[in-house]
Protein backbone atom coordinates (compact mmCIF):
# COMPACT_ATOMS: atom_id res chain seq x y z
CA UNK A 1 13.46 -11.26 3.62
CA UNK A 2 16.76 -10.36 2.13
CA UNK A 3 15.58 -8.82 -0.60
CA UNK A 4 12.71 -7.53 0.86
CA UNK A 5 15.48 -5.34 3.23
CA UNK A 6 17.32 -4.96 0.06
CA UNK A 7 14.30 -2.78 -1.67
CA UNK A 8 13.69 -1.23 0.73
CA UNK A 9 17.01 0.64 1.35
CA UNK A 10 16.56 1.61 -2.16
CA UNK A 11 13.76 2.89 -1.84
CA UNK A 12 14.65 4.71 1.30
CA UNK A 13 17.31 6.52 -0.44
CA UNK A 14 15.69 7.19 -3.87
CA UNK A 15 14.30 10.60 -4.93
CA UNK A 16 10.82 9.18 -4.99
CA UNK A 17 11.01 8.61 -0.97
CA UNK A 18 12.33 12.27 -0.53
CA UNK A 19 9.59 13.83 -2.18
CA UNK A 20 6.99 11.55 -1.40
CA UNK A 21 8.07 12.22 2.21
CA UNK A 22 8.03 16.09 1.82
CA UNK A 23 4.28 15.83 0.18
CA UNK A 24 3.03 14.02 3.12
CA UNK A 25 4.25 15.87 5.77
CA UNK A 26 3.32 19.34 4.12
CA UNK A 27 -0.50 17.66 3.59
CA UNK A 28 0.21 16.55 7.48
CA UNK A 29 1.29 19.57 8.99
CA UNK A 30 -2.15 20.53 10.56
CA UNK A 31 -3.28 17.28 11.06
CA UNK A 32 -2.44 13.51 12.71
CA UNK A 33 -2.70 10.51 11.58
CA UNK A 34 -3.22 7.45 14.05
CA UNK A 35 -2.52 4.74 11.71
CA UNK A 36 -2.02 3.51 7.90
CA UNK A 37 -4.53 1.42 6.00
CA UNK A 38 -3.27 -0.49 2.99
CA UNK A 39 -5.39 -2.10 0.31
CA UNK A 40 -4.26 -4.27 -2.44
CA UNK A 41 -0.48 -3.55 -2.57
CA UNK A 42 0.03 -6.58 -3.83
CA UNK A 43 1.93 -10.15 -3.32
CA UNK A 44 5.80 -10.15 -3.85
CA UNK A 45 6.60 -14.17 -3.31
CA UNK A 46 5.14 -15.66 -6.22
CA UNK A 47 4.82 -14.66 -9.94
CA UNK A 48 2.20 -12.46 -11.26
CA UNK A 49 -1.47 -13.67 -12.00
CA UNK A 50 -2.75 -15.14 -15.47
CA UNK A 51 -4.81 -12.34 -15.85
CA UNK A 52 -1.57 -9.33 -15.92
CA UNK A 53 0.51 -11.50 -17.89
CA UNK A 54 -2.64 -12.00 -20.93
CA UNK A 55 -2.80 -8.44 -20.94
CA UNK A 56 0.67 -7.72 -21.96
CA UNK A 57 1.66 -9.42 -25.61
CA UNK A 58 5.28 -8.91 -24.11
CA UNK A 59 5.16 -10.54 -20.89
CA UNK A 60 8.86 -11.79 -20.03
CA UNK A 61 11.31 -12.73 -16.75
CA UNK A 62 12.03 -8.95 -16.80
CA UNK A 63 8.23 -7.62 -16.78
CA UNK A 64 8.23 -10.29 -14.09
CA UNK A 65 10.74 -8.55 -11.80
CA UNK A 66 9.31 -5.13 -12.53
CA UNK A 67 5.68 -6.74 -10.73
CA UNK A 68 7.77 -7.92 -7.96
CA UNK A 69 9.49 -4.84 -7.41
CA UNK A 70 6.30 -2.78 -7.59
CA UNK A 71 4.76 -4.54 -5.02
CA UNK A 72 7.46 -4.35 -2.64
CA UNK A 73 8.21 -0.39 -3.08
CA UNK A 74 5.01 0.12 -2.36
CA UNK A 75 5.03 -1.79 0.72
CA UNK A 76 8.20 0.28 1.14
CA UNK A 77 6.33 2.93 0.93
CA UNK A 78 3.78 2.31 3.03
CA UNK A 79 6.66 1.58 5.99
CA UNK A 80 8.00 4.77 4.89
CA UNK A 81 4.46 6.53 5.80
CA UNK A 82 3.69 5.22 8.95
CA UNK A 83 6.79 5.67 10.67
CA UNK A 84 7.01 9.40 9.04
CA UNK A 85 3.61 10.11 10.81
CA UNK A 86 4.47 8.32 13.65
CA UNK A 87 7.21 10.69 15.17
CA UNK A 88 8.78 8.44 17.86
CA UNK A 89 7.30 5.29 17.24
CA UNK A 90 5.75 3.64 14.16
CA UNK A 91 2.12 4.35 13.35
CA UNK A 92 0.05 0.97 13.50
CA UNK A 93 0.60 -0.60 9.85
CA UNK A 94 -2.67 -2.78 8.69
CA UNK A 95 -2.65 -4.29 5.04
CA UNK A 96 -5.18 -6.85 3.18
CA UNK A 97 -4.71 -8.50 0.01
CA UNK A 98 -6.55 -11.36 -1.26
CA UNK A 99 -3.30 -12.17 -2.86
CA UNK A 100 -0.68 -12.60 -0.03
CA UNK A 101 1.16 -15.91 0.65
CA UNK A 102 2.27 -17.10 3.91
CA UNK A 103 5.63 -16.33 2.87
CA UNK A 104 4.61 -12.92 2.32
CA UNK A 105 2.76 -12.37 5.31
CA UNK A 106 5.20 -13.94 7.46
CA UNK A 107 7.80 -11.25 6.11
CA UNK A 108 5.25 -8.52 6.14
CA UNK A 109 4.31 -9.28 9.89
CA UNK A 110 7.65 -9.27 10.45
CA UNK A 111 8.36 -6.11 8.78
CA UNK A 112 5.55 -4.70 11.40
CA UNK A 113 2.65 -5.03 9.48
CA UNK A 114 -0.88 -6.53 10.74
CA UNK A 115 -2.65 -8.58 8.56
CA UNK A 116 -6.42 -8.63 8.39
CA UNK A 117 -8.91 -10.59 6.78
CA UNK A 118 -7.99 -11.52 3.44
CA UNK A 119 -11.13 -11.75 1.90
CA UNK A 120 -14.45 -9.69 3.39
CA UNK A 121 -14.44 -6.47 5.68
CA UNK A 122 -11.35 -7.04 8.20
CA UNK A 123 -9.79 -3.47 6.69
CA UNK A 124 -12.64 -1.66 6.01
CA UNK A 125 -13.94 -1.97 9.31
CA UNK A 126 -10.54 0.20 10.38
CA UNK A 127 -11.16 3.03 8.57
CA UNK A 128 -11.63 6.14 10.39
CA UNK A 129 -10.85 10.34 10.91
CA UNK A 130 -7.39 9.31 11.57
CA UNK A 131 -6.64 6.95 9.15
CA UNK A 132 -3.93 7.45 6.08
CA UNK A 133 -5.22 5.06 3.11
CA UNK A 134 -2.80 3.43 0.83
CA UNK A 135 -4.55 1.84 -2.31
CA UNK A 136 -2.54 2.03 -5.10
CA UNK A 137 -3.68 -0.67 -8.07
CA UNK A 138 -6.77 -2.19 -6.00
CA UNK A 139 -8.96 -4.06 -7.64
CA UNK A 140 -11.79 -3.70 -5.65
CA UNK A 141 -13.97 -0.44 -5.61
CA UNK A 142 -11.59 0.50 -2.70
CA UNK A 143 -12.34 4.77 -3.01
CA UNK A 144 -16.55 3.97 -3.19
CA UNK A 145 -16.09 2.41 -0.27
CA UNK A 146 -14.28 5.00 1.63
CA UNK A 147 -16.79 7.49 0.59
CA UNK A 148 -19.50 5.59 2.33
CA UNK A 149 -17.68 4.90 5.39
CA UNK A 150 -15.50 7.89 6.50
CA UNK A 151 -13.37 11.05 5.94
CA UNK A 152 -9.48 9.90 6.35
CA UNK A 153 -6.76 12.49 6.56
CA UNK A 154 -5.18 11.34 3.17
CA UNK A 155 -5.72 8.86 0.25
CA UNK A 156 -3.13 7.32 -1.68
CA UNK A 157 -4.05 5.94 -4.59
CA UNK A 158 -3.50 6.14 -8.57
CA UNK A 159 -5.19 8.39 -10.87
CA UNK A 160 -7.14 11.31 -11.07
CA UNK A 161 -10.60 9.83 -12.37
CA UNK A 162 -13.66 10.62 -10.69
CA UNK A 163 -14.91 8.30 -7.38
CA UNK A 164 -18.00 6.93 -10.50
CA UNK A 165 -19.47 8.11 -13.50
CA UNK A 166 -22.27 10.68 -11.77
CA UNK A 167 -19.73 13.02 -10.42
């Protein structure tokens, strides 16, 4: 939890935050968000999968706390977002990853996170008009999906490709 907190405070007071911060509530400023979706943010108590460490020749203890870090920033992040949008209180916070540990969600619950499902539907299902989505390095189809089921006031997630290959 320590260095959970620890991150966190970095990331609070990094340049990153500020602007980050600034972008959302300029995208925000006609329109409210009732809570923050997050999708594959990824698992901070344990060491990175098989499959990310075969993909990089290079794979050391250092690439190792770069994952970790990742993973919790964007958590971070997430935190940040909800209680930005949230004015007086905190936005409600709902994450799924395949990948969490209990340790993890223990801390994340703590943090103020819900948990849902790890495997199936559980977050889907909470997507809606007023929903921010946070989906950074998913590796399911998470954008396809949020085509079919709704319209949320913003997506966060990486790149600039396309939602498929017929647009």
């Amino acid at each position: 939890m320590q260095v959970f907190d620890e991150k966190q405070l970095l990331w609070q007071n990094s340049k990153t935050c500020k602007q980050l911060t600034a972008l959302v509530q300029d995208v925000l400023r006609t329109k409210t968000a009732k809570k923050v979706l997050c999708f594959g943010l990824g698992e901070f108590c344990r060491t990175a999968p098989e499959w990310l460490k075969k993909q990089h020749d290079s794979w050391d203890e250092n690439s190792e706390v770069k994952n970790v870090m990742g993973c919790m920033i964007q958590h971070s992040m997430a935190l940040t977002i909800a209680q930005l949008c949230g004015g007086n209180e905190t936005l409600p916070l709902i994450t799924q990853d395949p990948e969490y540990t209990e340790v993890a969600e223990d801390i994340l619950t703590k943090k103020g996170f819900e948990i849902v499902g790890t495997y199936g539907a559980g977050g889907f299902a909470e997507i809606d008009e007023d929903s921010i989505i946070i989906s950074p390095f998913p590796a399911a189809p998470v954008k396809q999906i949020i085509a079919d089921l709704s319209r949320p006031v913003l997506i966060i997630s990486t790149g600039f490709a396309v939602f498929n290959s017929h647009e």
